[in-house]
C-alpha atoms as a PDB file:
ATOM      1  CA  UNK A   1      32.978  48.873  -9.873  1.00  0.00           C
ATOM      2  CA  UNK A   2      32.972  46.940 -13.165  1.00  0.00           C
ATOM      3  CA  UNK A   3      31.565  44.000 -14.053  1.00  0.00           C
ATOM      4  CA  UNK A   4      34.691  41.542 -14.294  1.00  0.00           C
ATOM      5  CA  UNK A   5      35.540  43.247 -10.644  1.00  0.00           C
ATOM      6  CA  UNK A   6      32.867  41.193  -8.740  1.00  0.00           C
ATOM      7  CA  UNK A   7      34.251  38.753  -6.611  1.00  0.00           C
ATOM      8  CA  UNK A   8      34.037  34.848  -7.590  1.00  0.00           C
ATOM      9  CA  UNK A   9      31.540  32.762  -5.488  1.00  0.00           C
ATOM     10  CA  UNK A  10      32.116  28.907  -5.783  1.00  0.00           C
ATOM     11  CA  UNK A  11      28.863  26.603  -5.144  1.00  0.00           C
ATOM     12  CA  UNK A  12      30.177  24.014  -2.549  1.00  0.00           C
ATOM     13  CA  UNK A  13      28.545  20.773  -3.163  1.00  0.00           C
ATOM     14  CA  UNK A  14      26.748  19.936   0.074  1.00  0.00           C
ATOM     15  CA  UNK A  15      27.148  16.261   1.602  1.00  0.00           C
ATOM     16  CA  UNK A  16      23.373  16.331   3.258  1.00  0.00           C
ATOM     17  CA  UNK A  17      21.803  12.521   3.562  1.00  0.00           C
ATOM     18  CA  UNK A  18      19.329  12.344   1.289  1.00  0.00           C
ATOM     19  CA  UNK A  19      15.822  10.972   2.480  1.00  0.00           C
ATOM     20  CA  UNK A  20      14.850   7.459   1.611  1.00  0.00           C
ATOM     21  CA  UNK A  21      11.455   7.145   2.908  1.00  0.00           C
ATOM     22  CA  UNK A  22      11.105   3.863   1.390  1.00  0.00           C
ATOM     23  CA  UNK A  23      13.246   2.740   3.887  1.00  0.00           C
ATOM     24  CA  UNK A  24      11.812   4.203   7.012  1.00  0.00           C
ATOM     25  CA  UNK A  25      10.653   1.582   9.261  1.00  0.00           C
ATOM     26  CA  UNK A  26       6.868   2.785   9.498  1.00  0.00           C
ATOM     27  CA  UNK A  27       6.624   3.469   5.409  1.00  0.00           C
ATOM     28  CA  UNK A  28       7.729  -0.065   5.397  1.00  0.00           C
ATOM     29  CA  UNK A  29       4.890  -1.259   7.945  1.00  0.00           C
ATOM     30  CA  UNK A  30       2.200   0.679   5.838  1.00  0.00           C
ATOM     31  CA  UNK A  31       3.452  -0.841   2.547  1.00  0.00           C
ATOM     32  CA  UNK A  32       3.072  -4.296   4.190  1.00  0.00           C
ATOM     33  CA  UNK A  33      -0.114  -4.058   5.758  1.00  0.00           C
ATOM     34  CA  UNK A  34      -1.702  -2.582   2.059  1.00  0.00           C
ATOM     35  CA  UNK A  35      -0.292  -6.040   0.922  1.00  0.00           C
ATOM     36  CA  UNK A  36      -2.033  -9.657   1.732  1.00  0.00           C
ATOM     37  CA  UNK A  37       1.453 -10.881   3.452  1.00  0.00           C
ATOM     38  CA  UNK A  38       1.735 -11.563   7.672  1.00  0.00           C
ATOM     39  CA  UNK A  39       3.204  -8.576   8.957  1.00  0.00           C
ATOM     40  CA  UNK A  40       4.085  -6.764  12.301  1.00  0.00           C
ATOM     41  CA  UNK A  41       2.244  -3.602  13.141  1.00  0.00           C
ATOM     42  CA  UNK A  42       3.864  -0.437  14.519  1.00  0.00           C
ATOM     43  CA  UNK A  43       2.961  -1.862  18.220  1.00  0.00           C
ATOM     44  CA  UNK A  44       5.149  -5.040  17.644  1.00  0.00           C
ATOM     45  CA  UNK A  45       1.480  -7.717  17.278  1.00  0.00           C
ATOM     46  CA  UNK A  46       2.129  -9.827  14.394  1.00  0.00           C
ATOM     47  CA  UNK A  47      -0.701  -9.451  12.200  1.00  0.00           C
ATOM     48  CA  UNK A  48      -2.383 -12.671  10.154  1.00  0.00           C
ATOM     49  CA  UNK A  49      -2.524 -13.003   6.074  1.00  0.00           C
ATOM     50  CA  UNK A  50      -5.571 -11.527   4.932  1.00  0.00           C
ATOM     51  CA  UNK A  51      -8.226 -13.978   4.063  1.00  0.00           C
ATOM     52  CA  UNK A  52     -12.303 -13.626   3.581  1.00  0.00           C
ATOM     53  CA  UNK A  53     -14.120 -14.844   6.289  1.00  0.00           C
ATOM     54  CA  UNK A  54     -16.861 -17.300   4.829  1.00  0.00           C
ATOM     55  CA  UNK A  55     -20.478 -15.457   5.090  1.00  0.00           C
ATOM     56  CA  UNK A  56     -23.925 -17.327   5.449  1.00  0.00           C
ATOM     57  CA  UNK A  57     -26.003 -15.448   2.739  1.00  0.00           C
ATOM     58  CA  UNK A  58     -28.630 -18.346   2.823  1.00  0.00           C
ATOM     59  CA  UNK A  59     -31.585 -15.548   4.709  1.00  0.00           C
ATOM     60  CA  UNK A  60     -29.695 -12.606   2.862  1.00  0.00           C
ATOM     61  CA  UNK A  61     -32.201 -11.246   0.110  1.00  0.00           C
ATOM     62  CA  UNK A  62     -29.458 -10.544  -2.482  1.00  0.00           C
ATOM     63  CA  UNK A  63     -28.421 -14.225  -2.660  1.00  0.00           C
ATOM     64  CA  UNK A  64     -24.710 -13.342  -2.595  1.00  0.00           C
ATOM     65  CA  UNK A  65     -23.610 -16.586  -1.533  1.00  0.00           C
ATOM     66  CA  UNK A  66     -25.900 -18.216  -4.714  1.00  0.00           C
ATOM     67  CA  UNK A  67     -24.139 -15.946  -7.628  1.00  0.00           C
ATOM     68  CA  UNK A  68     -20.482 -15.484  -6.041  1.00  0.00           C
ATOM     69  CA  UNK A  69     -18.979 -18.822  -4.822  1.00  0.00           C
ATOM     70  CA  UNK A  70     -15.752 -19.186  -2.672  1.00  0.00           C
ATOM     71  CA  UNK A  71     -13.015 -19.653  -5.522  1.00  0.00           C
ATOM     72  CA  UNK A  72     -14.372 -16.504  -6.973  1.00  0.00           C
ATOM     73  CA  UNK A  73     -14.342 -14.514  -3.706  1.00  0.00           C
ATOM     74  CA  UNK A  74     -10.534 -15.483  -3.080  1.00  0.00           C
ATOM     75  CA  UNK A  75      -9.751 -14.734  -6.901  1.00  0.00           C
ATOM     76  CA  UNK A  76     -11.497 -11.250  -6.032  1.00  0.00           C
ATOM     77  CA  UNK A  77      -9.285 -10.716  -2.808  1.00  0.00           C
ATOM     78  CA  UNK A  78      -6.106 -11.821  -4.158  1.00  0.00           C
ATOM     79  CA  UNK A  79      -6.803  -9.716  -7.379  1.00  0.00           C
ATOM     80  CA  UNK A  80      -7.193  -7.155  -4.831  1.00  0.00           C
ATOM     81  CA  UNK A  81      -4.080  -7.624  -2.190  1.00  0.00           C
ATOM     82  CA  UNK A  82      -2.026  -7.975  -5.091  1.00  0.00           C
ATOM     83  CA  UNK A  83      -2.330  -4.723  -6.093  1.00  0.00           C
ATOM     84  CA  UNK A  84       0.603  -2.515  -4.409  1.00  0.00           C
ATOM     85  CA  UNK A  85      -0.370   1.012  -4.788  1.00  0.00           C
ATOM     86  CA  UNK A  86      -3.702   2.270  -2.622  1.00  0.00           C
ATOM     87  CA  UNK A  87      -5.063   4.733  -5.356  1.00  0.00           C
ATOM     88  CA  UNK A  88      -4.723   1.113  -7.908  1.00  0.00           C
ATOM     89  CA  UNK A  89      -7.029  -0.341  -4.819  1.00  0.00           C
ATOM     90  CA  UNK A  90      -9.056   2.421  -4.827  1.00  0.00           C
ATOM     91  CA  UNK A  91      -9.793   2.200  -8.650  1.00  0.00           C
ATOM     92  CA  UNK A  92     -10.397  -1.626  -8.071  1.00  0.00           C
ATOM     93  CA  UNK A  93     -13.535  -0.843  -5.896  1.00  0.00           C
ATOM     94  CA  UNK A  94     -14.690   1.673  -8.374  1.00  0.00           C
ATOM     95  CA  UNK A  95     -14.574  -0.071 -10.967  1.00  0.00           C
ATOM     96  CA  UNK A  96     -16.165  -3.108  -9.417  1.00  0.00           C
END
């Protein structure tokens, strides 16, 4: 059989849903709760904005209270929760 003999097969061009993770309900939980905003878990508890708690460092022997004071710990945090991406917030620690 010769080459110009062989039959003609058309490519049909499929009408599959693409995936959109991004909008998935649960990618959309875990985006929130990796950012400082209120959010609702995945059980349906609405979860607080994420503040430091203040810390009594007065009998700690590193003095952290002494060399970092509050407006420097919530510049640190919302440095930190403003980062989107984890591996950014993982680099963040690092580097700190």
């Amino acid at each position: 059989m010769p080459h110009d003999m062989d039959p003609v097969i058309e490519k049909r061009s499929t009408l599959k849903r693409q995936r959109k993770p991004e909008t998935w309900k649960r990618n959309i939980t875990k985006t929130l709760n990796n950012q400082e905003h209120e959010h609702v878990d995945s059980t349906g508890k609405v979860k607080a904005k994420k503040v430091p708690k203040s810390v009594d460092c007065s009998k700690c022997r590193f003095k952290c209270s002494e060399k970092i004071n509050d407006e420097e710990r919530l510049s640190i945090n919302d440095e930190y929760w403003s980062l989107i991406d984890y591996s950014r917030k993982k680099g963040f620690l690092l580097a700190s």
